[in-house]
PDB file of N, CA and C in Angstrom:
ATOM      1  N   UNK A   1     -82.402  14.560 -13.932  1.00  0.00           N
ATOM      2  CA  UNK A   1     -83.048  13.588 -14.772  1.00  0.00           C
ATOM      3  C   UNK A   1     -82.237  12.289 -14.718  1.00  0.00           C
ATOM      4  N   UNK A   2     -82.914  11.381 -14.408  1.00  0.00           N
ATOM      5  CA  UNK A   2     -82.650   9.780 -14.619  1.00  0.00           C
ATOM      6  C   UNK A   2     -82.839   9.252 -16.111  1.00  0.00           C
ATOM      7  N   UNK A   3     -81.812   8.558 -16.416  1.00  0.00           N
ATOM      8  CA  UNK A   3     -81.930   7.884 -17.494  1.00  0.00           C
ATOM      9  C   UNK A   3     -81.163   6.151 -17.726  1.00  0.00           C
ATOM     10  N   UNK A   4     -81.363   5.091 -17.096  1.00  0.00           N
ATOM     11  CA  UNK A   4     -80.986   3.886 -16.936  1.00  0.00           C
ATOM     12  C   UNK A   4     -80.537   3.675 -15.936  1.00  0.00           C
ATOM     13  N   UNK A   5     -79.230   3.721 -16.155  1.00  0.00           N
ATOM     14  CA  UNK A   5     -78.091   3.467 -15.191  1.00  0.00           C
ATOM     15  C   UNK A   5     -77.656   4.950 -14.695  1.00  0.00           C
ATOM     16  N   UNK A   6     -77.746   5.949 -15.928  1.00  0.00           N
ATOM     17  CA  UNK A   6     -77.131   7.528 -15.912  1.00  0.00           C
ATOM     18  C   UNK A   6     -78.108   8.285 -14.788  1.00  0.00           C
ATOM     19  N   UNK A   7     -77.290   8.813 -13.622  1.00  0.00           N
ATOM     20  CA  UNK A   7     -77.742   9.633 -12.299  1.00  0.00           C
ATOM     21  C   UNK A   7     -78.417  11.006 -13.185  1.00  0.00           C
ATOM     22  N   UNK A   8     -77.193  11.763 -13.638  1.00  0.00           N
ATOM     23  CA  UNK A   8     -77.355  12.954 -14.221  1.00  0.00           C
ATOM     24  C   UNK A   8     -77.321  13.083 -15.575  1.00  0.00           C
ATOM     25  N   UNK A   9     -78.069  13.114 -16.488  1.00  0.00           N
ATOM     26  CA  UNK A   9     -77.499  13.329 -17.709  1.00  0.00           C
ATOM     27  C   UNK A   9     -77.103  13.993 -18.247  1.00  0.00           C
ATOM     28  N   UNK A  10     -77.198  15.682 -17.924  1.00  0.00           N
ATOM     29  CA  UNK A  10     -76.322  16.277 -18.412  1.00  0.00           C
ATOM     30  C   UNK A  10     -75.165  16.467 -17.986  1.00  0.00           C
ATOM     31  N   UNK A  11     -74.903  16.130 -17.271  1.00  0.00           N
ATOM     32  CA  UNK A  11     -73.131  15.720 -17.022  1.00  0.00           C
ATOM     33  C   UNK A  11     -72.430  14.536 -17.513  1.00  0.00           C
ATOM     34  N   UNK A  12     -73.402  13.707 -17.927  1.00  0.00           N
ATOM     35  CA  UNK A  12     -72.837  12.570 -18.687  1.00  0.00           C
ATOM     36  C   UNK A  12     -72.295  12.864 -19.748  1.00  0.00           C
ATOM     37  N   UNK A  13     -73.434  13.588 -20.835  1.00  0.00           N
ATOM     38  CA  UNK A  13     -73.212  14.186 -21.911  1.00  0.00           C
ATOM     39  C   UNK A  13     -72.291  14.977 -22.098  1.00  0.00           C
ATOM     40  N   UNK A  14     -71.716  15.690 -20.984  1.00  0.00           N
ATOM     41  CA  UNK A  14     -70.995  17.024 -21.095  1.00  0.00           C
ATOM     42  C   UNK A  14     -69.327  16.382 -21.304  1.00  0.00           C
ATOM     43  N   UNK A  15     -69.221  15.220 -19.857  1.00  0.00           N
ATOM     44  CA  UNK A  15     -68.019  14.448 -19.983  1.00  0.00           C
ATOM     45  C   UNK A  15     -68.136  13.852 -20.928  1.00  0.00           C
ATOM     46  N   UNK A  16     -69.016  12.972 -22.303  1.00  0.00           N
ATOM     47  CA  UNK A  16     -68.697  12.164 -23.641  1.00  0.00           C
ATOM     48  C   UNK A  16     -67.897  12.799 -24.492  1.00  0.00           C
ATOM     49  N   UNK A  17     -68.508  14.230 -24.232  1.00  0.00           N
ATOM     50  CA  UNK A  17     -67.802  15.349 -25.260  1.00  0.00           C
ATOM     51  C   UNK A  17     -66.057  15.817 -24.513  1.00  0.00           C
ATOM     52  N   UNK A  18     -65.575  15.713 -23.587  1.00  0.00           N
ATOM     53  CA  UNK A  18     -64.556  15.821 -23.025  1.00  0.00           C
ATOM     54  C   UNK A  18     -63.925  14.779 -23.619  1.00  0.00           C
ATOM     55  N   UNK A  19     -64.459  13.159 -23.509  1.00  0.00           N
ATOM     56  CA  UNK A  19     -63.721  12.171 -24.038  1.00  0.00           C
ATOM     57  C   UNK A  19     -63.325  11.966 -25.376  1.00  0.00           C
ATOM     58  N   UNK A  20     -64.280  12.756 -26.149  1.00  0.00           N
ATOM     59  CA  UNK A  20     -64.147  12.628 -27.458  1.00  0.00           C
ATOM     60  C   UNK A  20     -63.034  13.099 -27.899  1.00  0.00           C
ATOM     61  N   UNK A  21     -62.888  14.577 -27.081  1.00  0.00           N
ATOM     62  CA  UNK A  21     -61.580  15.345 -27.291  1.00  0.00           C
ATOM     63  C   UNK A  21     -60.612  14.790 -26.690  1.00  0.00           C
ATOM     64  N   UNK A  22     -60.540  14.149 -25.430  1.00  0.00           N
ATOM     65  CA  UNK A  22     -59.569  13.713 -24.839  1.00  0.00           C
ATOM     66  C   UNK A  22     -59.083  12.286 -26.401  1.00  0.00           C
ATOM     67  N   UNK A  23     -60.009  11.283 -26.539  1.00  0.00           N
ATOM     68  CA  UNK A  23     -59.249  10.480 -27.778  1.00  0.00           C
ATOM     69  C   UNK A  23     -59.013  11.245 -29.073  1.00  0.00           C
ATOM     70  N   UNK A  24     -59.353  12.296 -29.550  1.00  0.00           N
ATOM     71  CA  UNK A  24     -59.008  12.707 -30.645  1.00  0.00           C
ATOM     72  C   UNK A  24     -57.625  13.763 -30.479  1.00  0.00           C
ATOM     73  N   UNK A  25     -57.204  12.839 -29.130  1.00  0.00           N
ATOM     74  CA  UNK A  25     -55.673  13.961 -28.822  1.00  0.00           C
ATOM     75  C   UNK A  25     -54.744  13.056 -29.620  1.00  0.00           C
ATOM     76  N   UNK A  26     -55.399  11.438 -29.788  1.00  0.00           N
ATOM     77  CA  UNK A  26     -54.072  10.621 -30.338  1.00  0.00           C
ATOM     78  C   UNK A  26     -53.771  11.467 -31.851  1.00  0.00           C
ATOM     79  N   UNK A  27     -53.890  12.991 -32.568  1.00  0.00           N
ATOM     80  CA  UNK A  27     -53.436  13.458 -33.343  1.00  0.00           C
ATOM     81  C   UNK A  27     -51.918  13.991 -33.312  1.00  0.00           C
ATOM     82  N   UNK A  28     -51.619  14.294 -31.911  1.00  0.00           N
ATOM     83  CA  UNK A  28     -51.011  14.965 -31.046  1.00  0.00           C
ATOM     84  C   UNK A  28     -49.815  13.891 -31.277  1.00  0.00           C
ATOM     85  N   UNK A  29     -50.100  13.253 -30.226  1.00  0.00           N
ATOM     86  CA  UNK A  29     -49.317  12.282 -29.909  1.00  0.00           C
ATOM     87  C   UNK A  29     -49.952  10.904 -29.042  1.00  0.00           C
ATOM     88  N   UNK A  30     -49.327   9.556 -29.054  1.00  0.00           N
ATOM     89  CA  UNK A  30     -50.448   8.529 -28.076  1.00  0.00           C
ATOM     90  C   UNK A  30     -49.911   8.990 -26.386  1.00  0.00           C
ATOM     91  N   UNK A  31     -49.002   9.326 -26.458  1.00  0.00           N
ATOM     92  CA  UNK A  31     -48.970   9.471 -25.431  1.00  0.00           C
ATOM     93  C   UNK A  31     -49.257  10.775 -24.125  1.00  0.00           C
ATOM     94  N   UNK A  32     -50.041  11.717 -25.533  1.00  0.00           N
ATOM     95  CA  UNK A  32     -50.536  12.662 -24.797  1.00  0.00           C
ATOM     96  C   UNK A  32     -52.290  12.422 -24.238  1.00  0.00           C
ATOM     97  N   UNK A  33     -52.966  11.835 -24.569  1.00  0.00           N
ATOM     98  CA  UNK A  33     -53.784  10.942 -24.540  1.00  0.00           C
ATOM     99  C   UNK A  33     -54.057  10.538 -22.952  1.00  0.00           C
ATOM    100  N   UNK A  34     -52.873   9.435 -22.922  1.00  0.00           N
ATOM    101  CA  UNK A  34     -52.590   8.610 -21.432  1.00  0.00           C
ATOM    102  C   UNK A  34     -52.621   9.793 -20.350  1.00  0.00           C
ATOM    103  N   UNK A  35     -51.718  10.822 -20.745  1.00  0.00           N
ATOM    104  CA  UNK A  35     -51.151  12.271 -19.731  1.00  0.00           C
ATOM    105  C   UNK A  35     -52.761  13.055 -19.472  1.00  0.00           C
ATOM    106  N   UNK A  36     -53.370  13.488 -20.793  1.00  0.00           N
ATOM    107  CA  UNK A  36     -54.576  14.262 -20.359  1.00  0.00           C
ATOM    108  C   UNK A  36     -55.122  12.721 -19.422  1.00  0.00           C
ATOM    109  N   UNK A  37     -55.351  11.665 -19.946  1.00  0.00           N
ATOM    110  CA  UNK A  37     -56.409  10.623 -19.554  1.00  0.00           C
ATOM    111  C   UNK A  37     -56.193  10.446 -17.678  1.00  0.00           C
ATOM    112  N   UNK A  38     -55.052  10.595 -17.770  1.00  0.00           N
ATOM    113  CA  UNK A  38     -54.643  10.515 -16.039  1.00  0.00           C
ATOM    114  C   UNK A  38     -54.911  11.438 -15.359  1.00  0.00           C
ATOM    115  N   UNK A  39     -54.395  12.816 -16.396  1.00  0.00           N
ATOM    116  CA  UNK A  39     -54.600  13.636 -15.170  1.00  0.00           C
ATOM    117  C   UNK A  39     -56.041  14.120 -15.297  1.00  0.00           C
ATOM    118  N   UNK A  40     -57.403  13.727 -15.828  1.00  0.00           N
ATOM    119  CA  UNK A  40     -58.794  13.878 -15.786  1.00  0.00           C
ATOM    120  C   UNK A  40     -58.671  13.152 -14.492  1.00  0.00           C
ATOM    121  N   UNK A  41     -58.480  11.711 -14.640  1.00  0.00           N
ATOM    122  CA  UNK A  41     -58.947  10.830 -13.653  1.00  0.00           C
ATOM    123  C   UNK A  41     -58.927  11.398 -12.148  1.00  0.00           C
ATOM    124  N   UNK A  42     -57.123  11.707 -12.115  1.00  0.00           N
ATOM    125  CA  UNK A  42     -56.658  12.561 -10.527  1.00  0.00           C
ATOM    126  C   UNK A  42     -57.753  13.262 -10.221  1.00  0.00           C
ATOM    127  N   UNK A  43     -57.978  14.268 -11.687  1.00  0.00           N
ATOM    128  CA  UNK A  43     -58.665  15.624 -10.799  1.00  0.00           C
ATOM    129  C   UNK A  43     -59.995  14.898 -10.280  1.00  0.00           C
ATOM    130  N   UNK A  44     -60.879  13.749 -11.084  1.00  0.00           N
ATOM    131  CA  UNK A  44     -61.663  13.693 -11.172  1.00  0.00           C
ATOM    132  C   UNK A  44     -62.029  12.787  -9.261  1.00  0.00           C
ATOM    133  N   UNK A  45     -61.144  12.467  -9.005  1.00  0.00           N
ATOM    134  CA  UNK A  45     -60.999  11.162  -7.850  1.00  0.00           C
ATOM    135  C   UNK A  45     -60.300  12.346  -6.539  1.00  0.00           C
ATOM    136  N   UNK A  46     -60.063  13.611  -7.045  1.00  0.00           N
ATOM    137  CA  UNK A  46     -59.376  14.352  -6.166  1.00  0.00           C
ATOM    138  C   UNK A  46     -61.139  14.868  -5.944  1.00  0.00           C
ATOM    139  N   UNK A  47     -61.778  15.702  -6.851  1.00  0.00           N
ATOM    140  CA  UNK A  47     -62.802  16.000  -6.741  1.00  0.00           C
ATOM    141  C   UNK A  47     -64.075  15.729  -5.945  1.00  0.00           C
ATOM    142  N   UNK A  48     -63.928  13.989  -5.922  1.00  0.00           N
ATOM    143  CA  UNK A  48     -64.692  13.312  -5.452  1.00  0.00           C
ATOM    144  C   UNK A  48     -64.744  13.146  -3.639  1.00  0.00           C
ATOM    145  N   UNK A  49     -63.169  13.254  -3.624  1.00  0.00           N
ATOM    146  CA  UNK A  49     -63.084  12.897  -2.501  1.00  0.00           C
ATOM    147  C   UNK A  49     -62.871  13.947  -1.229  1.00  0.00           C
ATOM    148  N   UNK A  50     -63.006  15.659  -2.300  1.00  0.00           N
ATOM    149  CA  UNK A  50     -62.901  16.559  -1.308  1.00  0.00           C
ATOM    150  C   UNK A  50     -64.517  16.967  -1.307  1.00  0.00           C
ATOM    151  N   UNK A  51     -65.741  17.303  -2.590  1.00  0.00           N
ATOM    152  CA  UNK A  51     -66.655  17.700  -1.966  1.00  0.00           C
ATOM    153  C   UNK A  51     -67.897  16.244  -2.530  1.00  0.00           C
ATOM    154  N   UNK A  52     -67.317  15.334  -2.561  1.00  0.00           N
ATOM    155  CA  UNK A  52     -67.972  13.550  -1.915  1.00  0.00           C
ATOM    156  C   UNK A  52     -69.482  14.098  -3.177  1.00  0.00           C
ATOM    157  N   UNK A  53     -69.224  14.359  -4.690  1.00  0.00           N
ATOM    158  CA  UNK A  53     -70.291  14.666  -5.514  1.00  0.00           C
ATOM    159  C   UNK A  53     -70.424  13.990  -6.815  1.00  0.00           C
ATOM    160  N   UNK A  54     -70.302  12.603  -6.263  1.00  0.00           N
ATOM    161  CA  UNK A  54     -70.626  11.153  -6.905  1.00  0.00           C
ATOM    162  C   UNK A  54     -69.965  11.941  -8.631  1.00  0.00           C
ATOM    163  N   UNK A  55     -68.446  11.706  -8.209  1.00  0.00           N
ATOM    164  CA  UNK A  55     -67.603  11.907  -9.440  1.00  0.00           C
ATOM    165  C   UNK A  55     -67.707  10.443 -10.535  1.00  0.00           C
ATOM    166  N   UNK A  56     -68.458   9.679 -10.289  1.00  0.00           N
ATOM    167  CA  UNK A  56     -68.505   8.248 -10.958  1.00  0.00           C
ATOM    168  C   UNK A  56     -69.134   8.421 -12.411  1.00  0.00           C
ATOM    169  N   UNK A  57     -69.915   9.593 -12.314  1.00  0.00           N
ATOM    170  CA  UNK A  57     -70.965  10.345 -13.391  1.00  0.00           C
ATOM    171  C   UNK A  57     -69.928  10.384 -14.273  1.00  0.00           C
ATOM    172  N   UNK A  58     -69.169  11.290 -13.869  1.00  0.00           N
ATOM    173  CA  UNK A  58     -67.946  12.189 -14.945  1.00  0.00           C
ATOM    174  C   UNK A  58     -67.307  11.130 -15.516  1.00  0.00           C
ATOM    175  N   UNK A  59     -66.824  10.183 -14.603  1.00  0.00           N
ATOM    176  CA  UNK A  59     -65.683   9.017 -14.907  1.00  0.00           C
ATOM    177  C   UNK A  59     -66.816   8.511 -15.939  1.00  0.00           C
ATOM    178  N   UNK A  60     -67.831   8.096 -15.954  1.00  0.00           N
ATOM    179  CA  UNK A  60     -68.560   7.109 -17.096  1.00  0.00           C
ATOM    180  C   UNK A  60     -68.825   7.513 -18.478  1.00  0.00           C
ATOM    181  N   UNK A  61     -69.542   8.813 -18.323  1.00  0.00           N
ATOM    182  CA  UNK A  61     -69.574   9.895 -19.342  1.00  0.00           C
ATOM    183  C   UNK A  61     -68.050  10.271 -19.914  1.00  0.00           C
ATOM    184  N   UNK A  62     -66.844   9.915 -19.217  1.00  0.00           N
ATOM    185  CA  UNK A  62     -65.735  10.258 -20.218  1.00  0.00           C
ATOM    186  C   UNK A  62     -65.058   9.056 -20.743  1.00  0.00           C
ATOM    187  N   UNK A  63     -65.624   7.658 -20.133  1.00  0.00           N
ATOM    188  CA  UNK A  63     -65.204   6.527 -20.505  1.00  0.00           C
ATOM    189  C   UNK A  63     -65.890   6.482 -21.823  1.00  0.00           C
ATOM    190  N   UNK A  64     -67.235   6.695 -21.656  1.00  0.00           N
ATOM    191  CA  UNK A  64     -67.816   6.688 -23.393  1.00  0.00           C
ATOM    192  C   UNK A  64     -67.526   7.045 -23.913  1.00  0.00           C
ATOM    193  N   UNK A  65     -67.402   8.547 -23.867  1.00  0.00           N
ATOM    194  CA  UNK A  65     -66.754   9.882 -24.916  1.00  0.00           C
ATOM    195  C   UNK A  65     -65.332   8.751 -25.374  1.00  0.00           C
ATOM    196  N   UNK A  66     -64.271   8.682 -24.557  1.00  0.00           N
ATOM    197  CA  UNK A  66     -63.050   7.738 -24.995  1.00  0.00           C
ATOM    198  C   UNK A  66     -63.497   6.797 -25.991  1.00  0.00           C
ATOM    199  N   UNK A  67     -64.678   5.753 -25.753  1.00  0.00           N
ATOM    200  CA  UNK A  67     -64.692   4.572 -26.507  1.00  0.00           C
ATOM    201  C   UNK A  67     -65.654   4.923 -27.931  1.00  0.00           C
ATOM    202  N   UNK A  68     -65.982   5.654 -27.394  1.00  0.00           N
ATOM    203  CA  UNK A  68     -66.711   6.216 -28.930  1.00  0.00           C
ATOM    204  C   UNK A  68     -65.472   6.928 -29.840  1.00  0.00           C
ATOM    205  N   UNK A  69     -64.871   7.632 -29.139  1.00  0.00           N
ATOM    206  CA  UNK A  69     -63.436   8.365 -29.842  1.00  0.00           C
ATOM    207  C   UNK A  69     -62.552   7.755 -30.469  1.00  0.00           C
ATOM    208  N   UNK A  70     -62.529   6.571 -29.788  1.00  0.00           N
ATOM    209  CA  UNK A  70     -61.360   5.510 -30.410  1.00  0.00           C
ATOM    210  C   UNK A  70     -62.181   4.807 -31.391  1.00  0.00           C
ATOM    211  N   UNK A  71     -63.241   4.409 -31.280  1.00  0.00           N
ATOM    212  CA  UNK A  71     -63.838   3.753 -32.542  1.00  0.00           C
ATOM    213  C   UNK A  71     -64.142   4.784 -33.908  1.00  0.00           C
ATOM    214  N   UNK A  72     -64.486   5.796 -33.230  1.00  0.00           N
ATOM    215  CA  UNK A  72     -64.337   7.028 -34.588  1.00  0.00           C
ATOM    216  C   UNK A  72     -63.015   7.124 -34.977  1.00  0.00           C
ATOM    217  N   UNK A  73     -61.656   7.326 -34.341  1.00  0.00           N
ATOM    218  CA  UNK A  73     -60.496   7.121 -34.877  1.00  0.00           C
ATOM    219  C   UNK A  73     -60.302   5.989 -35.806  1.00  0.00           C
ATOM    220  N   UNK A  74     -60.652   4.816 -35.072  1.00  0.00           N
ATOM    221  CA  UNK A  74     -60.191   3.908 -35.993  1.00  0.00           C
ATOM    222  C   UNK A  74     -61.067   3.639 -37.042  1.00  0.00           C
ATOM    223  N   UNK A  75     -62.376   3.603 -37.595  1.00  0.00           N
ATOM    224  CA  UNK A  75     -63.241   3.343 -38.215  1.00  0.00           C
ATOM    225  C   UNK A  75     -63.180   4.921 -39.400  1.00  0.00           C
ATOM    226  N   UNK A  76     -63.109   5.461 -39.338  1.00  0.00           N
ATOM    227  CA  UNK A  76     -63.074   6.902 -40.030  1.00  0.00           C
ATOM    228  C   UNK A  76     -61.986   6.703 -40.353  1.00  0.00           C
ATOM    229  N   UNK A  77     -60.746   7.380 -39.366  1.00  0.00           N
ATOM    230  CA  UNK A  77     -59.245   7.685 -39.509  1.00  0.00           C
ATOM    231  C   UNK A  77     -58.112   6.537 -39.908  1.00  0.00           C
ATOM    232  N   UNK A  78     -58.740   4.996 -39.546  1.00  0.00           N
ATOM    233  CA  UNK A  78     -57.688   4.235 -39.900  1.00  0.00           C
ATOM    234  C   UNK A  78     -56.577   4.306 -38.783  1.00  0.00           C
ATOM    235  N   UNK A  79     -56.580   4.867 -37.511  1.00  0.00           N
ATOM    236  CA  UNK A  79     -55.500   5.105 -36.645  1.00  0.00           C
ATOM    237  C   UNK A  79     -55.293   3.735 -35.673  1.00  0.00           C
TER     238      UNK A  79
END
């Protein structure tokens, strides 16, 4: 299924919810955050480039999940 710009949507959706968790790690620590946030990216760019399955999906769908996460942090949590 097509939806705008989004190839797949349920993989979009699936990575928002990854991001969400990935920003609601700043409980943890901020700098565990950066550590999961990198090493998504690796796997995600390692992924891409061994079976070439337009990993750009995942990367967008977890960029949202992130920016929605951080605005729920800060808007809710005050963080």
């Amino acid at each position: 299924m097509k939806f705008l710009f989004i190839h797949d949507v349920n993989r979009f959706l699936l990575h928002i919810l990854i991001g969400l968790i990935n920003a609601s790690m700043i409980w943890v620590h901020w700098s565990f955050v950066l550590l999961v946030g990198g090493g998504f990216l690796y796997y995600e760019h390692n992924e891409d480039w061994q079976l070439d399955d337009s990993a750009f999906i995942d990367v967008q769908g977890w960029i949202a999940g992130v920016i929605i996460g951080a605005y729920i942090m800060k808007g809710v949590f005050g963080i």
